[in-house]
C-alpha atoms as a PDB file:
ATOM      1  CA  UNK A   1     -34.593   6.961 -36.858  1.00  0.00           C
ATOM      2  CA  UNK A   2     -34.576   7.183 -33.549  1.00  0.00           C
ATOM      3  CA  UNK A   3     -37.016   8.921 -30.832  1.00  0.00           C
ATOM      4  CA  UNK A   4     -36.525  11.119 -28.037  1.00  0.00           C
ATOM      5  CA  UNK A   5     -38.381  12.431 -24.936  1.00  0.00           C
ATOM      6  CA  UNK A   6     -38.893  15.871 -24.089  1.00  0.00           C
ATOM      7  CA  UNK A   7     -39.886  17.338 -21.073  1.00  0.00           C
ATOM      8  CA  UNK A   8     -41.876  20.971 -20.218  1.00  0.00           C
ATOM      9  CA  UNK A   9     -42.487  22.021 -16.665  1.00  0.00           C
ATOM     10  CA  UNK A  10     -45.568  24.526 -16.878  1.00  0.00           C
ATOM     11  CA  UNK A  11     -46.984  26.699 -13.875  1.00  0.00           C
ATOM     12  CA  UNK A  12     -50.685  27.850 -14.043  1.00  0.00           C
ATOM     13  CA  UNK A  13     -50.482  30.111 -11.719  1.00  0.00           C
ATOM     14  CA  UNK A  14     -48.416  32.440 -14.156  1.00  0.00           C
ATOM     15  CA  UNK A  15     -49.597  30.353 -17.791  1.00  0.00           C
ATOM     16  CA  UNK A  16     -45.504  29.855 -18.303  1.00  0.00           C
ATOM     17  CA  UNK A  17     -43.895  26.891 -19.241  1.00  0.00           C
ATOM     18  CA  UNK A  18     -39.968  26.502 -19.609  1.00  0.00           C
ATOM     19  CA  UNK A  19     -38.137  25.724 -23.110  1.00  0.00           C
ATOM     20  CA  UNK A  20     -38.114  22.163 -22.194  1.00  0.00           C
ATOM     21  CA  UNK A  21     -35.438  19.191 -21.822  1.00  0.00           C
ATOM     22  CA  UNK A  22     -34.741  16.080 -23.109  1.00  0.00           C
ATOM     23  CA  UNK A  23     -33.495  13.258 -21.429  1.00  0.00           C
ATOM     24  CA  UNK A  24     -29.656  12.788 -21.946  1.00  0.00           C
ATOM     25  CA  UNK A  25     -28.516   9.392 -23.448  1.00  0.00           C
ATOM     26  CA  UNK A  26     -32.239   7.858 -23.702  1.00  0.00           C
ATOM     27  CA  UNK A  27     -33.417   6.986 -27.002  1.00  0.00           C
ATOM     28  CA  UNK A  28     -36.384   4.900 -27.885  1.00  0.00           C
ATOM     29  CA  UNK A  29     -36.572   2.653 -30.549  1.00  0.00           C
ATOM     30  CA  UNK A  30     -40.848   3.348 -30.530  1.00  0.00           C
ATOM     31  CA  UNK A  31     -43.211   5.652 -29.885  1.00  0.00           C
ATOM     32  CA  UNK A  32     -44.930   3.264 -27.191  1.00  0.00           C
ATOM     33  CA  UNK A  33     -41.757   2.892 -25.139  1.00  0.00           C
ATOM     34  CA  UNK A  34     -41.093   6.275 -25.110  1.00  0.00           C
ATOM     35  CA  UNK A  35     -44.703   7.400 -24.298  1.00  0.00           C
ATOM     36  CA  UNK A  36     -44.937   5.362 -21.260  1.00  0.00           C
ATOM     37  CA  UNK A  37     -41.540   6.272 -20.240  1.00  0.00           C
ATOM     38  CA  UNK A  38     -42.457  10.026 -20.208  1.00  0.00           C
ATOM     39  CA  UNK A  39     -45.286   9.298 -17.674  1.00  0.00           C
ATOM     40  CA  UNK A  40     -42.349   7.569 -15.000  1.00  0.00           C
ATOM     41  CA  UNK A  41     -40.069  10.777 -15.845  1.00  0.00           C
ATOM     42  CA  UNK A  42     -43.521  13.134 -15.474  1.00  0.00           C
ATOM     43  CA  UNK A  43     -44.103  11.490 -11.787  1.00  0.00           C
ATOM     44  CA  UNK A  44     -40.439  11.175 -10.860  1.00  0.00           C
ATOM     45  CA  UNK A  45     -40.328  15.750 -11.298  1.00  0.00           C
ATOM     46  CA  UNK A  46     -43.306  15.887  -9.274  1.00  0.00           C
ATOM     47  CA  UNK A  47     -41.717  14.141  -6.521  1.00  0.00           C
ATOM     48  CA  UNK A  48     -38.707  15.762  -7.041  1.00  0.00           C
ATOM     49  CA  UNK A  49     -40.666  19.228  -6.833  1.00  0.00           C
ATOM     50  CA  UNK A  50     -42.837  18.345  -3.435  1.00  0.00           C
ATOM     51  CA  UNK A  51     -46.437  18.492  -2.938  1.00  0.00           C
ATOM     52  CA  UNK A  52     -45.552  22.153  -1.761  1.00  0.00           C
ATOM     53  CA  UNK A  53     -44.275  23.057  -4.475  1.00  0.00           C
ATOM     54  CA  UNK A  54     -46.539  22.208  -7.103  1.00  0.00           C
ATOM     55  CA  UNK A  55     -49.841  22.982  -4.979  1.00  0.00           C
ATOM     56  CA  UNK A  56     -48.547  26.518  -4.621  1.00  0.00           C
ATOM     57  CA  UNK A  57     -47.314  27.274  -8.370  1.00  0.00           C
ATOM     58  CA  UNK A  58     -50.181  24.588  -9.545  1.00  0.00           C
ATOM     59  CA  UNK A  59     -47.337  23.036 -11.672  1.00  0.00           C
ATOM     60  CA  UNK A  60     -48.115  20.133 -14.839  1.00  0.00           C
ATOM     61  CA  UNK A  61     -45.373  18.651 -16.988  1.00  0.00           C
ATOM     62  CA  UNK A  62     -46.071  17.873 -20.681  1.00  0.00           C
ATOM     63  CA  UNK A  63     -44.066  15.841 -22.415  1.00  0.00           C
ATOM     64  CA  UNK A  64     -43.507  14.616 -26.012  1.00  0.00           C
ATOM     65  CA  UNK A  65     -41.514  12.195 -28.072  1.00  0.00           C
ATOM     66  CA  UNK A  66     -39.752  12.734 -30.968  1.00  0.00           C
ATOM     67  CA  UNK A  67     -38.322  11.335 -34.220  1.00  0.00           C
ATOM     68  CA  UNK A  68     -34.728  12.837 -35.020  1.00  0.00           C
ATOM     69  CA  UNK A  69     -32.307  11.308 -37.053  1.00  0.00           C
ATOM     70  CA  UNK A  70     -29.102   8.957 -36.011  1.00  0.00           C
ATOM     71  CA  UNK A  71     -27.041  11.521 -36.579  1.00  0.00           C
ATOM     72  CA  UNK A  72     -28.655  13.561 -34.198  1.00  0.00           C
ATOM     73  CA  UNK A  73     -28.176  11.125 -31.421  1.00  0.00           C
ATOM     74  CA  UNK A  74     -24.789  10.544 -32.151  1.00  0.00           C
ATOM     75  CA  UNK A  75     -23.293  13.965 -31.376  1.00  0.00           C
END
């Protein structure tokens, strides 16, 4: 098994979030790697986004990690 991240950008200005992303050719062989590593990827959108940006649409990113199978990764 092998686990990926998954990203969500959410606005609460109108309670929306988008269908989410994971991150291309990452995979984490544990949860606590790939925890962590969706904090740096969390920070590295705001930045990306601008203070501007998220003060005015009071964006948050959730993130999760997940177990999928080899298989999975592999396509």
């Amino acid at each position: 098994m092998k686990i990926i991240l998954v990203l969500i950008i959410c606005s609460a200005v109108n309670g929306e979030c988008d269908r989410g992303w994971e991150k291309q050719n990452i995979n984490f062989s544990d949860w606590d790697s790939c925890m962590r590593q969706g904090y740096v990827e969390s920070l590295g959108v705001m930045d990306l986004m601008g203070a501007d940006y998220v003060n005015e649409n009071k964006t948050y990113i959730k993130f999760f990690c997940k177990k999928i199978k080899k298989e999975e990764v592999d396509l």
